[in-house]
N, C-alpha and C. Protein backbone atom coordinates (compact mmCIF):
# COMPACT_ATOMS: atom_id res chain seq x y z
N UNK A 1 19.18 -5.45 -4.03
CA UNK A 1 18.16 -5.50 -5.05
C UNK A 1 17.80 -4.09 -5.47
N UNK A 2 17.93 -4.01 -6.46
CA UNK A 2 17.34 -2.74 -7.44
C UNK A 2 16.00 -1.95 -7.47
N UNK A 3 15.86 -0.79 -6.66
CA UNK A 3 14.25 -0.49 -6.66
C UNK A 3 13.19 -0.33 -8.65
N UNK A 4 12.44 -1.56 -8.42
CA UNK A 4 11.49 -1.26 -9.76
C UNK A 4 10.24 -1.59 -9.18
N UNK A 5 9.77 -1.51 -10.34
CA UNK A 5 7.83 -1.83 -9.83
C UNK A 5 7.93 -3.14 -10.68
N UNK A 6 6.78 -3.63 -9.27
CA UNK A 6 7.49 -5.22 -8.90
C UNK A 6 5.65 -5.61 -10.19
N UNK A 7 5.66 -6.50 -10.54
CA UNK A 7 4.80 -7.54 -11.32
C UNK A 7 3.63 -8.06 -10.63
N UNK A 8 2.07 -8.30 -10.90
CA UNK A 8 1.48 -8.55 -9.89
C UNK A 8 1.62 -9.83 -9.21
N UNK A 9 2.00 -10.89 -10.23
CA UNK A 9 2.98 -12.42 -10.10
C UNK A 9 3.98 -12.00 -8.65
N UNK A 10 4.77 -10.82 -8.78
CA UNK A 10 6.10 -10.89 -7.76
C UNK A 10 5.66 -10.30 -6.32
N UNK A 11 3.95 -9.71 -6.85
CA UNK A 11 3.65 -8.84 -5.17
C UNK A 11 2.87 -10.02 -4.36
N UNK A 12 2.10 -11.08 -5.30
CA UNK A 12 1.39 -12.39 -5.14
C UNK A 12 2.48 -13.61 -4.29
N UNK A 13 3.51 -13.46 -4.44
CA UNK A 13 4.78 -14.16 -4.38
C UNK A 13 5.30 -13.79 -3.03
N UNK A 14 5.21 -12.42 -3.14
CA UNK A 14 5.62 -11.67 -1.82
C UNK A 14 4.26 -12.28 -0.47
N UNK A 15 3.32 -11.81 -0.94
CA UNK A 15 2.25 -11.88 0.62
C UNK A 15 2.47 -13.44 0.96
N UNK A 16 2.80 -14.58 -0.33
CA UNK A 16 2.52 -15.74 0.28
C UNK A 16 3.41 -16.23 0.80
N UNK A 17 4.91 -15.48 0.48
CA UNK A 17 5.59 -16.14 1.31
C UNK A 17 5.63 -14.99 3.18
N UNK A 18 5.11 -14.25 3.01
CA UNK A 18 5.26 -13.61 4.32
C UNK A 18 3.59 -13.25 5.19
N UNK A 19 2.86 -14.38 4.84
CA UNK A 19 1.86 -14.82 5.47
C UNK A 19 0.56 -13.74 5.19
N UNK A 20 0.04 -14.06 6.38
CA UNK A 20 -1.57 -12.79 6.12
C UNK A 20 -1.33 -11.24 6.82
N UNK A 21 -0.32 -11.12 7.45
CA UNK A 21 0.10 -9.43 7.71
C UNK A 21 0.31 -8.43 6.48
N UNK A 22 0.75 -9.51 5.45
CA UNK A 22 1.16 -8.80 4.39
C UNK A 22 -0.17 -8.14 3.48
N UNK A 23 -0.88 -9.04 3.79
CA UNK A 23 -2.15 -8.36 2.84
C UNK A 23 -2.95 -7.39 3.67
N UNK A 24 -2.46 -6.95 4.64
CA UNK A 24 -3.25 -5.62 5.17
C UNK A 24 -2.28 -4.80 5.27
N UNK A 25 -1.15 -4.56 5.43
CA UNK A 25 0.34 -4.15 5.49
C UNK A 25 1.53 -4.37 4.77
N UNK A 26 1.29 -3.42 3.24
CA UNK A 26 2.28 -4.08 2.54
C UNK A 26 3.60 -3.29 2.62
N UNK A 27 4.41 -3.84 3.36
CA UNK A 27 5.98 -3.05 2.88
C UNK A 27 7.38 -3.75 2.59
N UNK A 28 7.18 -3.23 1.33
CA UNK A 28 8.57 -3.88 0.43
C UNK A 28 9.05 -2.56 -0.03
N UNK A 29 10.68 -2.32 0.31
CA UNK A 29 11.32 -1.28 -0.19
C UNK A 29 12.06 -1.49 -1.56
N UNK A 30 12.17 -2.57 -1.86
CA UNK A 30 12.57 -2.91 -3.02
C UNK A 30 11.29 -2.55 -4.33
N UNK A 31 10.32 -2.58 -4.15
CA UNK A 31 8.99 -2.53 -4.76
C UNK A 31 8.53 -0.87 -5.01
N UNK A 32 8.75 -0.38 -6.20
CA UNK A 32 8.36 1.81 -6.07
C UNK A 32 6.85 1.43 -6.48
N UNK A 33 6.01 0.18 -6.63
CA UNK A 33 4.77 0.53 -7.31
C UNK A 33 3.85 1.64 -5.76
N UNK A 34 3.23 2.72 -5.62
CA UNK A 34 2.35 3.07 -4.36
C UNK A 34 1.55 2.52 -4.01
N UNK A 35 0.54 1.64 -4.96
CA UNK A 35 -0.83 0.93 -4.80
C UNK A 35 -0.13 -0.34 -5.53
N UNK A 36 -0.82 -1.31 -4.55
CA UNK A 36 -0.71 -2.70 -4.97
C UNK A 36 -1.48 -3.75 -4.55
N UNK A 37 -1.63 -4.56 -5.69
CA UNK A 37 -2.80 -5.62 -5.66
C UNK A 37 -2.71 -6.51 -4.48
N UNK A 38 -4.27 -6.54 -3.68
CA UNK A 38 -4.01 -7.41 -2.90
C UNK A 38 -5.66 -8.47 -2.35
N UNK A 39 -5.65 -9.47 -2.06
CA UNK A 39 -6.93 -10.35 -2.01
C UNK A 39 -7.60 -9.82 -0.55
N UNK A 40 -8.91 -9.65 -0.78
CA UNK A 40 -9.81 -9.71 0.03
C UNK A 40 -10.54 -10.61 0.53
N UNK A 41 -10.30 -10.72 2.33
CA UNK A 41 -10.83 -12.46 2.52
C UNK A 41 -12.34 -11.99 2.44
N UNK A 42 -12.97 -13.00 1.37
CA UNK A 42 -14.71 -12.69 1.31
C UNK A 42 -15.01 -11.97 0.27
N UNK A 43 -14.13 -11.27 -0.07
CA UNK A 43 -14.88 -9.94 -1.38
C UNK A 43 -14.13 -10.07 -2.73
N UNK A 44 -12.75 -10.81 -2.60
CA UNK A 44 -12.18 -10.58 -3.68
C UNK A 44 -10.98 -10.09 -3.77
N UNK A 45 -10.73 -8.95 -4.72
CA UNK A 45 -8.72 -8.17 -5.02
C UNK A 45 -9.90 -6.87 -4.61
N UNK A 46 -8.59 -6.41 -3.77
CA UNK A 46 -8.54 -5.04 -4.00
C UNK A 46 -7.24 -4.30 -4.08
N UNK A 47 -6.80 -2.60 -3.75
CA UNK A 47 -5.83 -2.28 -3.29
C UNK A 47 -5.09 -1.54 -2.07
N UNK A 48 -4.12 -1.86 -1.98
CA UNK A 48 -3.25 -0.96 -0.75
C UNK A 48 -2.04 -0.61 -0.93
N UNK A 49 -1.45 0.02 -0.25
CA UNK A 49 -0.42 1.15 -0.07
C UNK A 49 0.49 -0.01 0.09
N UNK A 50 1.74 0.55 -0.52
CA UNK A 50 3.20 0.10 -0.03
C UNK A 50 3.60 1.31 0.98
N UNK A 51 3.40 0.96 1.79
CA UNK A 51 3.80 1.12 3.38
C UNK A 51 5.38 1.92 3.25
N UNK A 52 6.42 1.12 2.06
CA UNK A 52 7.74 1.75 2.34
C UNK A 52 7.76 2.58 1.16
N UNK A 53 7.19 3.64 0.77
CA UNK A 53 7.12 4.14 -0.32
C UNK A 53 7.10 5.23 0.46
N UNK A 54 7.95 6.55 0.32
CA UNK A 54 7.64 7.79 0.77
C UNK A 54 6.49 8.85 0.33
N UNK A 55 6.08 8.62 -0.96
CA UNK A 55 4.90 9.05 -1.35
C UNK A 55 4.17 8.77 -1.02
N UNK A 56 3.64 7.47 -0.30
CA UNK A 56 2.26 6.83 0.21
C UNK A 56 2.13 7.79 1.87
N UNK A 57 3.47 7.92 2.47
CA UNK A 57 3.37 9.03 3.36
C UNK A 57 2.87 10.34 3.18
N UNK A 58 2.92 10.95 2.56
CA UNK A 58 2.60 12.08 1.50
C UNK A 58 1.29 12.21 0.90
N UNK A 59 0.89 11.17 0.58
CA UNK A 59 -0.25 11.23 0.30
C UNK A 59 -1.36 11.19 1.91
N UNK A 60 -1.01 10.22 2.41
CA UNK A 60 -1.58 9.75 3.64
C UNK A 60 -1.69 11.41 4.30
N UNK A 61 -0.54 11.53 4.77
CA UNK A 61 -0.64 13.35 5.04
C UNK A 61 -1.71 14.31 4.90
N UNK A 62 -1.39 14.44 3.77
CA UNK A 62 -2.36 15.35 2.92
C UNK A 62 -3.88 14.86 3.12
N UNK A 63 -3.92 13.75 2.90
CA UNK A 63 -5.17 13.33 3.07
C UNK A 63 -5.90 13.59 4.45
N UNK A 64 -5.16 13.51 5.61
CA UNK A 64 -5.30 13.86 7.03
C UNK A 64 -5.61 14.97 7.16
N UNK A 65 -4.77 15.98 6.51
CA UNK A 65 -4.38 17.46 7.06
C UNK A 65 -5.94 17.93 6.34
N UNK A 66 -6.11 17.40 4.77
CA UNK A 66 -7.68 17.82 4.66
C UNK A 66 -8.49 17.35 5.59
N UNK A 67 -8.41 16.30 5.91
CA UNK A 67 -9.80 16.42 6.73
C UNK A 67 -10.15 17.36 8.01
N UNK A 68 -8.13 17.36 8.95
CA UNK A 68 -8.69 18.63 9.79
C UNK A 68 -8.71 19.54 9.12
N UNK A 69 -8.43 19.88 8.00
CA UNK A 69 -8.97 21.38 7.40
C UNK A 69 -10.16 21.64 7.46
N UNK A 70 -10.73 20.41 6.95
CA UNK A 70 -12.43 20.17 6.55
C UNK A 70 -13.47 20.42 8.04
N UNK A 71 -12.56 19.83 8.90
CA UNK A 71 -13.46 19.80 10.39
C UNK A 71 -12.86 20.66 10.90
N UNK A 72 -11.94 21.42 11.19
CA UNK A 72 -11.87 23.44 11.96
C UNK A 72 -12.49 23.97 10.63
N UNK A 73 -13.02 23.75 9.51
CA UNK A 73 -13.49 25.38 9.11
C UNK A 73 -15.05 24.59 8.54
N UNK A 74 -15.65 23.91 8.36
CA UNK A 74 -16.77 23.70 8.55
C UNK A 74 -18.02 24.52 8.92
């Protein structure tokens, strides 16, 4: 399968057939979208990371490395 950014129909398609792990843990390598729609039990849609996306690593990173930046120079 061809990597594209998948439809919110095809990411909806995805969690239901691979149960409730999927909506806290999304990873599809076939799928380049980074953020993707997903239901909140109680609150509604929100979003999360595709897990197999190397940028979502990257970002995640960065996001870390600021905060120990933020807490040694404080």
């Amino acid at each position: 399968m061809k990597k594209r950014k998948w439809t919110d129909e095809e990411i909806e398609s995805f969690h239901q057939e691979h149960g409730v792990v999927s909506h806290f843990f999304y990873f599809n390598r076939a799928d380049t979208n980074i953020l993707v729609p997903r239901k909140i039990i109680g609150l509604g849609r929100g979003l999360t990371f595709n897990w197999a996306n190397p940028i979502t690593w990257v970002v995640m990173a960065g996001v870390i490395g600021l905060l120990i930046w933020i807490n040694l120079f404080k």
